[in-house]
C-alpha atoms as a PDB file:
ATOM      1  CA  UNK A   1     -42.545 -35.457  21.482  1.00  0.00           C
ATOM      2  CA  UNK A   2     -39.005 -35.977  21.639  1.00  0.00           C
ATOM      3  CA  UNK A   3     -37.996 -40.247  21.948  1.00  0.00           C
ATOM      4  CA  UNK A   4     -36.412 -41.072  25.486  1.00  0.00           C
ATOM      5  CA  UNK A   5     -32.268 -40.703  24.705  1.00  0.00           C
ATOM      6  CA  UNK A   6     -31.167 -43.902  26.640  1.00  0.00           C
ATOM      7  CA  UNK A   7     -27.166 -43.566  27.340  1.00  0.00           C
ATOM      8  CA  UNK A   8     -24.696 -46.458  27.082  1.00  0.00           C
ATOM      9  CA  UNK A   9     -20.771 -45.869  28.762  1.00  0.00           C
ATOM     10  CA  UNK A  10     -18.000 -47.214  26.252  1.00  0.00           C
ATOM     11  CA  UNK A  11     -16.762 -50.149  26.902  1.00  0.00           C
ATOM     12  CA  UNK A  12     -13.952 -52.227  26.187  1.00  0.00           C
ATOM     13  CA  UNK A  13     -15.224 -54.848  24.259  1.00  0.00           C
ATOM     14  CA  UNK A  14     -16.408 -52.476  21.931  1.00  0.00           C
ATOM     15  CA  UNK A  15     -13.792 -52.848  19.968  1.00  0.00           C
ATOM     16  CA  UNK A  16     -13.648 -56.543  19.940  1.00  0.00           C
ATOM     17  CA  UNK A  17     -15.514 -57.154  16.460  1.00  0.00           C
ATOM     18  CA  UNK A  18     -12.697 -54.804  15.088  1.00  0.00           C
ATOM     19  CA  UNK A  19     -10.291 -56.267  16.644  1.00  0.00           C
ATOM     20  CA  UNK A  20     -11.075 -59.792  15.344  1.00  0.00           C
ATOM     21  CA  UNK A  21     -11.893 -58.813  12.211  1.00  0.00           C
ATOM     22  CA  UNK A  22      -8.266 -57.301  11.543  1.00  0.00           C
ATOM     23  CA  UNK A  23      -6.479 -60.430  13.097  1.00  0.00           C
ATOM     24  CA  UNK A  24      -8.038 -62.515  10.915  1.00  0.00           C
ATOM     25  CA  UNK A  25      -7.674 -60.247   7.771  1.00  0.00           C
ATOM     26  CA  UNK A  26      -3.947 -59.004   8.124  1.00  0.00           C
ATOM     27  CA  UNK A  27      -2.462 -62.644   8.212  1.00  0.00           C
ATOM     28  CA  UNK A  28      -4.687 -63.572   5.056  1.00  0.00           C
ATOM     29  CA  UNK A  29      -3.689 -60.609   3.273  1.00  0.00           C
ATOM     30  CA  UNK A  30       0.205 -61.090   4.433  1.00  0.00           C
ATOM     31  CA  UNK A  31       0.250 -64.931   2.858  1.00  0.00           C
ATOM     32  CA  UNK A  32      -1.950 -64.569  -0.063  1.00  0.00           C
ATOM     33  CA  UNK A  33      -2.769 -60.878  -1.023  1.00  0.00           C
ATOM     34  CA  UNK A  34       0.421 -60.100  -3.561  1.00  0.00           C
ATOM     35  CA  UNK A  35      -1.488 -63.185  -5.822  1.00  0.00           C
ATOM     36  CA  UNK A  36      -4.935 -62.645  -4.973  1.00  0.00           C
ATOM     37  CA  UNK A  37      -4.452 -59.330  -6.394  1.00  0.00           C
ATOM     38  CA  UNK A  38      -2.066 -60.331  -9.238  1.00  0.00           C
ATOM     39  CA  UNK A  39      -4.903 -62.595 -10.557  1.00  0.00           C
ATOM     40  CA  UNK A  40      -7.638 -59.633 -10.202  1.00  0.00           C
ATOM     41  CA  UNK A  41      -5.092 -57.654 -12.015  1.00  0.00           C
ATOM     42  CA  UNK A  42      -5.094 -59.743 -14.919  1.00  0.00           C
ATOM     43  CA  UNK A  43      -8.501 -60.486 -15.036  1.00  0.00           C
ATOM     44  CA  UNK A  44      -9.721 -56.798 -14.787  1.00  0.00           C
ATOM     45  CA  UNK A  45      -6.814 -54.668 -16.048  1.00  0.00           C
ATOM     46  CA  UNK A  46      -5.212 -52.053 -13.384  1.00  0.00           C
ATOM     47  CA  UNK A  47      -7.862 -49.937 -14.086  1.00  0.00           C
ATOM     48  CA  UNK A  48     -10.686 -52.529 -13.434  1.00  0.00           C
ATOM     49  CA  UNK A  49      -9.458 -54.041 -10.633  1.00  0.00           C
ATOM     50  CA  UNK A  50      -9.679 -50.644  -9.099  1.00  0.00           C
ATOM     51  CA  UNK A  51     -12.001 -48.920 -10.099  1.00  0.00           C
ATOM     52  CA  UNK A  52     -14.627 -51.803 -11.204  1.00  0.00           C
ATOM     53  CA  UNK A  53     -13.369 -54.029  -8.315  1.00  0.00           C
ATOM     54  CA  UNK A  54     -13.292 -51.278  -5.912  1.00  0.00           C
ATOM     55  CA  UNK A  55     -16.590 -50.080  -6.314  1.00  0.00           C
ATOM     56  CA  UNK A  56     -18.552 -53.173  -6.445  1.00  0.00           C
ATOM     57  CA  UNK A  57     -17.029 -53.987  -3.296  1.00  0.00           C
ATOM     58  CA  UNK A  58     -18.100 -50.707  -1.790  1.00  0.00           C
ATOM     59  CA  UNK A  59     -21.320 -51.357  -2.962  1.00  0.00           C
ATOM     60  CA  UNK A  60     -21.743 -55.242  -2.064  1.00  0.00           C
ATOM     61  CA  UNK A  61     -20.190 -54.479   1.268  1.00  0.00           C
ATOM     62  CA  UNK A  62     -22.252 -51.016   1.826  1.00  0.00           C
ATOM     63  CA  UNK A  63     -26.051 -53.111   1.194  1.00  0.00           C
ATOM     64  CA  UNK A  64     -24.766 -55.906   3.135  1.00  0.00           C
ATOM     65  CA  UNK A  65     -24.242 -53.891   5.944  1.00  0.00           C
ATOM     66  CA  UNK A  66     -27.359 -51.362   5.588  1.00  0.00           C
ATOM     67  CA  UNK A  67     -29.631 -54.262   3.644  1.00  0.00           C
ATOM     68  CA  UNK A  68     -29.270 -55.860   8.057  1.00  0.00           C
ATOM     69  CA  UNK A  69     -29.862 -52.657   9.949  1.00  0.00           C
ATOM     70  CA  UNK A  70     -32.874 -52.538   7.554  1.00  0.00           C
ATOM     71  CA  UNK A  71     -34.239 -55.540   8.332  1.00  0.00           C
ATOM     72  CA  UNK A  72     -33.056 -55.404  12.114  1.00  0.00           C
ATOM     73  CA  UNK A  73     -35.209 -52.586  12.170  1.00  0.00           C
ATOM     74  CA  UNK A  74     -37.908 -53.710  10.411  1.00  0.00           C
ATOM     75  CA  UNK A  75     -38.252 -56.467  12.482  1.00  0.00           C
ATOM     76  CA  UNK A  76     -37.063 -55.727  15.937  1.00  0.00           C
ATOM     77  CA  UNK A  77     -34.083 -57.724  16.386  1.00  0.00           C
ATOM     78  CA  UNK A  78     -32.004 -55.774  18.281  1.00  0.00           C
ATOM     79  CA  UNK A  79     -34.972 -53.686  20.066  1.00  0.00           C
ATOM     80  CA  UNK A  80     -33.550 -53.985  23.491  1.00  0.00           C
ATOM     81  CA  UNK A  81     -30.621 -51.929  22.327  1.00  0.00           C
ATOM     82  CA  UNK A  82     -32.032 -49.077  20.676  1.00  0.00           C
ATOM     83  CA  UNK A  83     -30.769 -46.158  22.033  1.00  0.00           C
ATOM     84  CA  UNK A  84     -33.573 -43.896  21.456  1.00  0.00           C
ATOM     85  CA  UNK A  85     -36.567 -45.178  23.106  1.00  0.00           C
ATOM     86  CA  UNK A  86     -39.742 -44.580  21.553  1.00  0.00           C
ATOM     87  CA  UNK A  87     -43.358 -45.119  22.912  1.00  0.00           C
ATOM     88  CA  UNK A  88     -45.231 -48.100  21.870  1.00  0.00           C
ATOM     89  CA  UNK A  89     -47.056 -47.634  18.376  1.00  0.00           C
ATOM     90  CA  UNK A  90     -45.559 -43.932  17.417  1.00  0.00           C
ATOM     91  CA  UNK A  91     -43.901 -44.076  14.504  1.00  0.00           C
ATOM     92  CA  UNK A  92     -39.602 -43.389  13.854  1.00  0.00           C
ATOM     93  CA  UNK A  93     -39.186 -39.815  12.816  1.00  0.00           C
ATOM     94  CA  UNK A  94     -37.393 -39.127   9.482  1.00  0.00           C
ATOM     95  CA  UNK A  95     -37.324 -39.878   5.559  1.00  0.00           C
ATOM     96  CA  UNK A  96     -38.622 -43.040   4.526  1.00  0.00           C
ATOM     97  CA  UNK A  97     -36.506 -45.878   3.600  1.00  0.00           C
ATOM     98  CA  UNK A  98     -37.501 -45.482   0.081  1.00  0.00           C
ATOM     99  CA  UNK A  99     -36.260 -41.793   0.331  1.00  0.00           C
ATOM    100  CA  UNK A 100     -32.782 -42.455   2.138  1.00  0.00           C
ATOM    101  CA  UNK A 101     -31.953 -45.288  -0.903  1.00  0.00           C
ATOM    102  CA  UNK A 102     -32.670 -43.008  -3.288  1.00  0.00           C
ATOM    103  CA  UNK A 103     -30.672 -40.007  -2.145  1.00  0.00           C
ATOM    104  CA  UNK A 104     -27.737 -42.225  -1.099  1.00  0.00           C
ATOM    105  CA  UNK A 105     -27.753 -44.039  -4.500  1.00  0.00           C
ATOM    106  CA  UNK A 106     -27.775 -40.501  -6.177  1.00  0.00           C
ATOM    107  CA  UNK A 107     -24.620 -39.740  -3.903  1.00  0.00           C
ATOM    108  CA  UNK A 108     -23.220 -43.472  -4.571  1.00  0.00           C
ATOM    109  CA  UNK A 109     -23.312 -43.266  -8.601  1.00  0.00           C
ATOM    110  CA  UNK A 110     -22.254 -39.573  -9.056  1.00  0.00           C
ATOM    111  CA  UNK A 111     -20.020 -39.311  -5.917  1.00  0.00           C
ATOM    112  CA  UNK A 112     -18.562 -41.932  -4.564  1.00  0.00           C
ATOM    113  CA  UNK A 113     -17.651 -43.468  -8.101  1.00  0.00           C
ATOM    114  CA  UNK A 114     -16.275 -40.424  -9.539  1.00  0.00           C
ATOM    115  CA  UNK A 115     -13.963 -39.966  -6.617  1.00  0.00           C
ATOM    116  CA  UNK A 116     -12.589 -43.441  -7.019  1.00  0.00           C
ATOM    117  CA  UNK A 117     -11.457 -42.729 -10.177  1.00  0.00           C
ATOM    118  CA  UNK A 118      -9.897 -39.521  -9.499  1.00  0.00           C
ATOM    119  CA  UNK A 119      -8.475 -40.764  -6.238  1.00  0.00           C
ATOM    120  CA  UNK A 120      -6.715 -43.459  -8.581  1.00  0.00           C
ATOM    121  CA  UNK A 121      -5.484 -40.968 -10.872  1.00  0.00           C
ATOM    122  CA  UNK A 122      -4.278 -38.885  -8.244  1.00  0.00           C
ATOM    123  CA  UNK A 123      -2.394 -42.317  -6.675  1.00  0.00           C
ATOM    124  CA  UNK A 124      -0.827 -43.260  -9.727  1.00  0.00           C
ATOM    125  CA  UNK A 125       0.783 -39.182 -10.622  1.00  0.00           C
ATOM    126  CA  UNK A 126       1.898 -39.481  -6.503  1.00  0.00           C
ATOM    127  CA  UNK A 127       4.458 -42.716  -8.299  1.00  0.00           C
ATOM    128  CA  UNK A 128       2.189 -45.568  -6.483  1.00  0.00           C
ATOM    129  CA  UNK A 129       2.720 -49.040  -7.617  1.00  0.00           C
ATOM    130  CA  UNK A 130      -0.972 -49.626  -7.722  1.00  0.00           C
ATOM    131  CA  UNK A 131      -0.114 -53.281  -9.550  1.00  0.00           C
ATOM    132  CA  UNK A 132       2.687 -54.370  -6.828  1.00  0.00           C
ATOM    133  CA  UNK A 133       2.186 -56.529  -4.077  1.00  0.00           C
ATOM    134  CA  UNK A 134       0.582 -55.070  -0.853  1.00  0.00           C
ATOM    135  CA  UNK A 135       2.867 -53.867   1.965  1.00  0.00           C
ATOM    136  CA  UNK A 136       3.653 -56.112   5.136  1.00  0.00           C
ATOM    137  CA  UNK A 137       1.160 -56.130   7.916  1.00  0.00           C
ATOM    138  CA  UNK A 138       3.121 -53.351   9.885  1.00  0.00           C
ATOM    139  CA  UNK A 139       3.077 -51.079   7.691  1.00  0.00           C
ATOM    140  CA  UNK A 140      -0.887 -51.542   7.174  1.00  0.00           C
ATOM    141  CA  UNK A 141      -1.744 -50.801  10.192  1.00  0.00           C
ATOM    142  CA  UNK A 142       0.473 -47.893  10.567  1.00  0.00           C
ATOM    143  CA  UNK A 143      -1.329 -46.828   7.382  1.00  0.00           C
ATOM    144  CA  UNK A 144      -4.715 -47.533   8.918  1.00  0.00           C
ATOM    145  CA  UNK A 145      -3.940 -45.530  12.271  1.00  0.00           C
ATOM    146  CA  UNK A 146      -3.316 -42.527  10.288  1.00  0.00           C
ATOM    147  CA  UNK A 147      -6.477 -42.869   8.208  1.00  0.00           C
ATOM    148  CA  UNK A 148      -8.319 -42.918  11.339  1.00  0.00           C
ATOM    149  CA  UNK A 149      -6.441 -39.694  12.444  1.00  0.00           C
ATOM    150  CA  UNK A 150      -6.914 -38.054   9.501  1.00  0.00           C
ATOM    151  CA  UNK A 151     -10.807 -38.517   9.355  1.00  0.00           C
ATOM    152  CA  UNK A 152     -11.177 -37.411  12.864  1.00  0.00           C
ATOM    153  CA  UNK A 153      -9.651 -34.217  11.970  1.00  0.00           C
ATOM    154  CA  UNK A 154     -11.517 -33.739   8.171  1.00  0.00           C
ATOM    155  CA  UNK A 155     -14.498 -34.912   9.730  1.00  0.00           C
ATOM    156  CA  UNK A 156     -14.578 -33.438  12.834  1.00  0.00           C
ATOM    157  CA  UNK A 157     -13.226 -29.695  11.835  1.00  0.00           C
ATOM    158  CA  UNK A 158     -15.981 -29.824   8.098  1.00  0.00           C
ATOM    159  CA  UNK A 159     -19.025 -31.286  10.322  1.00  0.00           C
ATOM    160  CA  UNK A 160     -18.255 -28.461  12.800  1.00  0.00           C
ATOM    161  CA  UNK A 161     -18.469 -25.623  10.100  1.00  0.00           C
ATOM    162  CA  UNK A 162     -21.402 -27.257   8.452  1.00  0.00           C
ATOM    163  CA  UNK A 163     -23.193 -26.786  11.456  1.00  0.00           C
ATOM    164  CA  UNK A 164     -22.583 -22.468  11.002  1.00  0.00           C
ATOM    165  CA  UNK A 165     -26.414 -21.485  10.285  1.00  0.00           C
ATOM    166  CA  UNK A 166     -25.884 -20.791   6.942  1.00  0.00           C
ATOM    167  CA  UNK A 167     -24.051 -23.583   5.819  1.00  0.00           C
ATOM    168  CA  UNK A 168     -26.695 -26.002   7.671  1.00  0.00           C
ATOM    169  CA  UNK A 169     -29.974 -24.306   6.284  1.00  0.00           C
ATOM    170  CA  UNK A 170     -28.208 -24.685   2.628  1.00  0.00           C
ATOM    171  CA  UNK A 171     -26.705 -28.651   3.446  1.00  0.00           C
ATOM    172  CA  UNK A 172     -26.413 -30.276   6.514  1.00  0.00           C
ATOM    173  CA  UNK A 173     -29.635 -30.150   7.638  1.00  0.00           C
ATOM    174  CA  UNK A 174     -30.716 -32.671   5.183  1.00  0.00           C
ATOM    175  CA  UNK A 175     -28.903 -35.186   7.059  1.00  0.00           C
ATOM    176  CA  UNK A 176     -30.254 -33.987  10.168  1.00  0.00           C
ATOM    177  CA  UNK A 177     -34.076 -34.875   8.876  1.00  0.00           C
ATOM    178  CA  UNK A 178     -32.718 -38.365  11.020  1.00  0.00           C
ATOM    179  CA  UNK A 179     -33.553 -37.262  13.926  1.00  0.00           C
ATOM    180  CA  UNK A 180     -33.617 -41.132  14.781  1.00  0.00           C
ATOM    181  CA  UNK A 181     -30.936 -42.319  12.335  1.00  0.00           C
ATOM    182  CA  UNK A 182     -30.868 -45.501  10.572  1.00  0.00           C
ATOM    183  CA  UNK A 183     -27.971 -47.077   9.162  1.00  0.00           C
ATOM    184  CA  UNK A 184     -28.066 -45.725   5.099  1.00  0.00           C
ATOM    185  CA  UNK A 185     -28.543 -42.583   6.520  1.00  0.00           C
ATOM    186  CA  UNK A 186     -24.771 -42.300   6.548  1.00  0.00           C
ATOM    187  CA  UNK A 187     -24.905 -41.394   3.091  1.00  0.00           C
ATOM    188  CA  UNK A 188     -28.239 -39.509   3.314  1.00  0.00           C
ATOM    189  CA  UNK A 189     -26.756 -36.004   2.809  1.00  0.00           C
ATOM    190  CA  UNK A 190     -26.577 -33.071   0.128  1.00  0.00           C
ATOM    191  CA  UNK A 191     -24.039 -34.151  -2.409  1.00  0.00           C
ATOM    192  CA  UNK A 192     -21.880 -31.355  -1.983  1.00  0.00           C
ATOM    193  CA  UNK A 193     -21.716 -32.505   1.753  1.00  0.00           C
ATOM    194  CA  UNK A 194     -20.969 -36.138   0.514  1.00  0.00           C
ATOM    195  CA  UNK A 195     -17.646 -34.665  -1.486  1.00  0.00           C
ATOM    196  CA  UNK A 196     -16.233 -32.992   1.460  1.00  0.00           C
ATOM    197  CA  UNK A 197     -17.960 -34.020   4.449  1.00  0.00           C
ATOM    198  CA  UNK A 198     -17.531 -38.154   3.848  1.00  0.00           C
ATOM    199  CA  UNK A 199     -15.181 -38.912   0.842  1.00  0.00           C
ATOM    200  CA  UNK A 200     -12.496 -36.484   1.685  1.00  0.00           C
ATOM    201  CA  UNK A 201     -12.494 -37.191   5.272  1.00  0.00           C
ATOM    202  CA  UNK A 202     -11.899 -41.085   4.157  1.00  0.00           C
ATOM    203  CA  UNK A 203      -9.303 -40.612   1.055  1.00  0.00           C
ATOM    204  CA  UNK A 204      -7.558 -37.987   2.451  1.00  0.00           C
ATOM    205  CA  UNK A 205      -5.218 -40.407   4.395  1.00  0.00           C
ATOM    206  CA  UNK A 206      -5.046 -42.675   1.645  1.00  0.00           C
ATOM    207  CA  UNK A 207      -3.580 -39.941  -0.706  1.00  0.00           C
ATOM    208  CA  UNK A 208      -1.461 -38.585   2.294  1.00  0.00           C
ATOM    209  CA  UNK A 209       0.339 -42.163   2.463  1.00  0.00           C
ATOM    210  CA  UNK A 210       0.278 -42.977  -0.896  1.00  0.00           C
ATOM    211  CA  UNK A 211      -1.789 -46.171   0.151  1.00  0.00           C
ATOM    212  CA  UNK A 212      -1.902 -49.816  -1.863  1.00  0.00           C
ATOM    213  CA  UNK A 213      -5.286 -50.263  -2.992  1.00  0.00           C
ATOM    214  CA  UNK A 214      -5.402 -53.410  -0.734  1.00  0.00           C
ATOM    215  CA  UNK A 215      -5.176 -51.457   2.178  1.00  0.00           C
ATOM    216  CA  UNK A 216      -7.661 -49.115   0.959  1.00  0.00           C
ATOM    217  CA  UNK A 217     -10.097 -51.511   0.557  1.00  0.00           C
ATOM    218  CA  UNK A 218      -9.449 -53.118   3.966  1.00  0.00           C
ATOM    219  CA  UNK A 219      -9.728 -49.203   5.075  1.00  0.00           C
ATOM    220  CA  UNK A 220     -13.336 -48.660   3.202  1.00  0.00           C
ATOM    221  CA  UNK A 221     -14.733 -52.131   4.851  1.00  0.00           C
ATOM    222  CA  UNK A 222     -13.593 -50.686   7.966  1.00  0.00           C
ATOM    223  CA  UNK A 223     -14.924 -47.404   7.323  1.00  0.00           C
ATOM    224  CA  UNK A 224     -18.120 -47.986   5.779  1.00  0.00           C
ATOM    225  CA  UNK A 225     -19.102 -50.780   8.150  1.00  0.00           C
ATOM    226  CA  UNK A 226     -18.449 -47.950  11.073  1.00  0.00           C
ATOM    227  CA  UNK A 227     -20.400 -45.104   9.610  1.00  0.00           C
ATOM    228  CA  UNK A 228     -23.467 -47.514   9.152  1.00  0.00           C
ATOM    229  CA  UNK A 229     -23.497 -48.965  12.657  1.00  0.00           C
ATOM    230  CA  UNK A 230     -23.031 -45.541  14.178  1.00  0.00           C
ATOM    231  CA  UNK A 231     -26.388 -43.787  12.485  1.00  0.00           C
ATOM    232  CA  UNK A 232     -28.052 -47.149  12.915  1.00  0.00           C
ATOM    233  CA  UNK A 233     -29.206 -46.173  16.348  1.00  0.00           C
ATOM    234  CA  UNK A 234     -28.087 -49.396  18.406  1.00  0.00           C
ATOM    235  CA  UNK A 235     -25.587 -49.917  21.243  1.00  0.00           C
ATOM    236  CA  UNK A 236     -24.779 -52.795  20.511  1.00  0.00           C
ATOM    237  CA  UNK A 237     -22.168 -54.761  22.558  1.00  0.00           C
ATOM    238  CA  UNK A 238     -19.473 -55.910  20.335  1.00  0.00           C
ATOM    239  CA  UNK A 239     -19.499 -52.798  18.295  1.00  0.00           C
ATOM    240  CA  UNK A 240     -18.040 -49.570  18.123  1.00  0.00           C
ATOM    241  CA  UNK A 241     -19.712 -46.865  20.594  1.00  0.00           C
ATOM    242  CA  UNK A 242     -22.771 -44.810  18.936  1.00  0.00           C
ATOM    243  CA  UNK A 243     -23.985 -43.405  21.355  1.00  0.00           C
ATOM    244  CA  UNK A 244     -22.277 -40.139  20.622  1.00  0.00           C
ATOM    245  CA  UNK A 245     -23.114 -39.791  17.045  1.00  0.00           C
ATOM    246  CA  UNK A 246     -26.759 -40.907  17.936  1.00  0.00           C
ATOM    247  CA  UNK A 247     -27.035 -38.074  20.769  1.00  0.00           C
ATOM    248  CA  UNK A 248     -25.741 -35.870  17.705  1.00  0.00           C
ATOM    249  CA  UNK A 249     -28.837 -36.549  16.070  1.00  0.00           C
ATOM    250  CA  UNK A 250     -31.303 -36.597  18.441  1.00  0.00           C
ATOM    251  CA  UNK A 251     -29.694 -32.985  19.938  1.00  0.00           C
ATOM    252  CA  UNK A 252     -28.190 -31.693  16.986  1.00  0.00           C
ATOM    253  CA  UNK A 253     -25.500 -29.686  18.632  1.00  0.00           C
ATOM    254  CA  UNK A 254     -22.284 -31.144  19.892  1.00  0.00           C
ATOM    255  CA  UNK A 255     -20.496 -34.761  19.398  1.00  0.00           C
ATOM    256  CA  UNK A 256     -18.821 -33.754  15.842  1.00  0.00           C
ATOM    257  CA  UNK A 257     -16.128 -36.126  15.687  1.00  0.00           C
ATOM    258  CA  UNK A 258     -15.765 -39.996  14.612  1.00  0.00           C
ATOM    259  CA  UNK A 259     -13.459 -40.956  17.546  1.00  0.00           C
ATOM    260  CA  UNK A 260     -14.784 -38.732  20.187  1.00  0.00           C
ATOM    261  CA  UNK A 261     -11.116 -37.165  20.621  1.00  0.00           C
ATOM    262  CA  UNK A 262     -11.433 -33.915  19.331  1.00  0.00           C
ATOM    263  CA  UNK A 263     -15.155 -33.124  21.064  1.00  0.00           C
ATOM    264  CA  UNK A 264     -13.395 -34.059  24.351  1.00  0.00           C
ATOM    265  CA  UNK A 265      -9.843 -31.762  22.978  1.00  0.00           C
ATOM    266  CA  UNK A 266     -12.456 -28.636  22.567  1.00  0.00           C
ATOM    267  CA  UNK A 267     -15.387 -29.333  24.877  1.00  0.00           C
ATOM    268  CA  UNK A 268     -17.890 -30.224  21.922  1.00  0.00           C
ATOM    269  CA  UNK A 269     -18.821 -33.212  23.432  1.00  0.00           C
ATOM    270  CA  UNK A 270     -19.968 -31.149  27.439  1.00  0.00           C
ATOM    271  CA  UNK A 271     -23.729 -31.989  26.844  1.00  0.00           C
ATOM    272  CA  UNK A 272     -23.256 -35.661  26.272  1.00  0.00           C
ATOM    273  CA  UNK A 273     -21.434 -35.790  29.026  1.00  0.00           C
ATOM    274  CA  UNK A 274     -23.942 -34.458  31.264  1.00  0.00           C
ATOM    275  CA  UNK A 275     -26.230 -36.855  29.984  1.00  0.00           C
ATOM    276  CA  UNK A 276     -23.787 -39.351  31.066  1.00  0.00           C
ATOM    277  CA  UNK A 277     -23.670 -37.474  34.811  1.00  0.00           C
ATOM    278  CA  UNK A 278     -27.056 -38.507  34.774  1.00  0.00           C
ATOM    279  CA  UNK A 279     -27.571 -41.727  33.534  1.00  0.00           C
ATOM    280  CA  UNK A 280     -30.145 -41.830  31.573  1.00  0.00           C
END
């Protein structure tokens, strides 16, 4: 039996964690970034800073994130806003935990890691002065609003094909054993899907713009905290919507995007939005 798909509306104040978080950040990386990552510099080497650095963040950050949806779960801390309702006593449908870390380690080590490294490869040939200081606050966030442009097109237009029959029989549908995401599950995907569904769709922009590895790694916290909190299955209050990536898993069909803006552009998104007509 299918769980009860409870829908949320978006809401303002959605945004406002986001919102915080980057008024607090921006000023702190404005009046002390260029030595903060000076000193990392000469501590790690260019190389280690980014690289090293880069990736323990990603992976600090990424458990922090998942290690409380986990236990959220596990617990029942946020049960009033789950979004799929299930019955009393039947159990979530899906891998288990131990499963989903596995996989998404696999993808972690031999994915995302590799990628770092060629994405700072690829930085330094585009004439990047990966050692300077960071750029002013303006300029970050008109490097972070094309990031988030450029993902909703990657992402939307390669989820979209990988849901062809073919190409979701041979990849996608490993993701798709969620039907009731959690958060990790982000990551829970073939590893081809990995390369070109989730690490192109993020470093695409950051190539495009020739980005300062600051701002990438204020773009990865941003990124990796959103794609955990939208497969962990909550509507929460103060976060970005989920509903729409959470109706993509319990339905399968339709809701592609990250922002929502392309599904409305080509009509992916017409059976969420009967759901909405009806309010359930």
């Amino acid at each position: 039996m299918r769980n009860r798909f409870r829908y949320t509306p978006p809401r303002p104040q959605n945004l406002v964690t986001y919102a915080v978080a980057l008024a607090i950040a921006l000023p702190l990386i404005h009046r002390w970034g260029a030595a903060a990552w000076a000193a990392v510099i000469d501590s790690l080497g260019l190389y280690g800073a980014i690289i090293g650095g880069g990736f323990a963040f990603y992976m600090a950050w990424f458990w922090a994130i998942g290690g409380l949806y986990l236990t959220a779960d596990a617990r029942g801390w946020w049960a009033k806003h789950r979004i799929q309702q299930r019955k009393p006593g039947v159990p979530r449908r899906g891998p288990s935990v131990g499963t989903a870390v596995t996989l998404v380690l696999a993808n972690q080590l031999l994915g995302t890691l590799p990628a770092l490294v060629l994405l700072t490869l690829a930085l330094e040939a585009r004439g990047v002065d990966l050692a300077g200081p960071p750029p002013g606050v303006g300029t970050m966030l008109l490097h972070l609003g094309i990031f988030v442009l450029v993902e909703e097109l990657l992402f939307y237009t390669v989820h979209r094909t990988l849901h062809a029959p073919r190409l979701f029989r041979r990849f996608h549908r490993i993701h798709h054993q969620f039907r009731e995401s959690i958060g990790i599950a982000t990551h829970y995907v073939h590893p081809v899907e990995h390369w070109v569904g989730n690490l192109m769709p993020i470093f695409a922009g950051v190539l495009l713009v020739g980005a300062h590895p600051i701002t990438i790694l204020l773009w990865v916290a941003i990124a990796v905290a959103n794609a955990i909190h939208t497969h962990a299955g909550y509507a929460l209050p103060f976060m970005t919507w989920a509903v729409d990536h959470d109706f993509h898993h319990h339905n399968i069909r339709g809701s592609y995007g990250v922002l929502g803006l392309l599904d409305r552009i080509t009509g992916t998104d017409a059976e969420l939005r009967r759901v909405a007509k009806r309010g359930r």
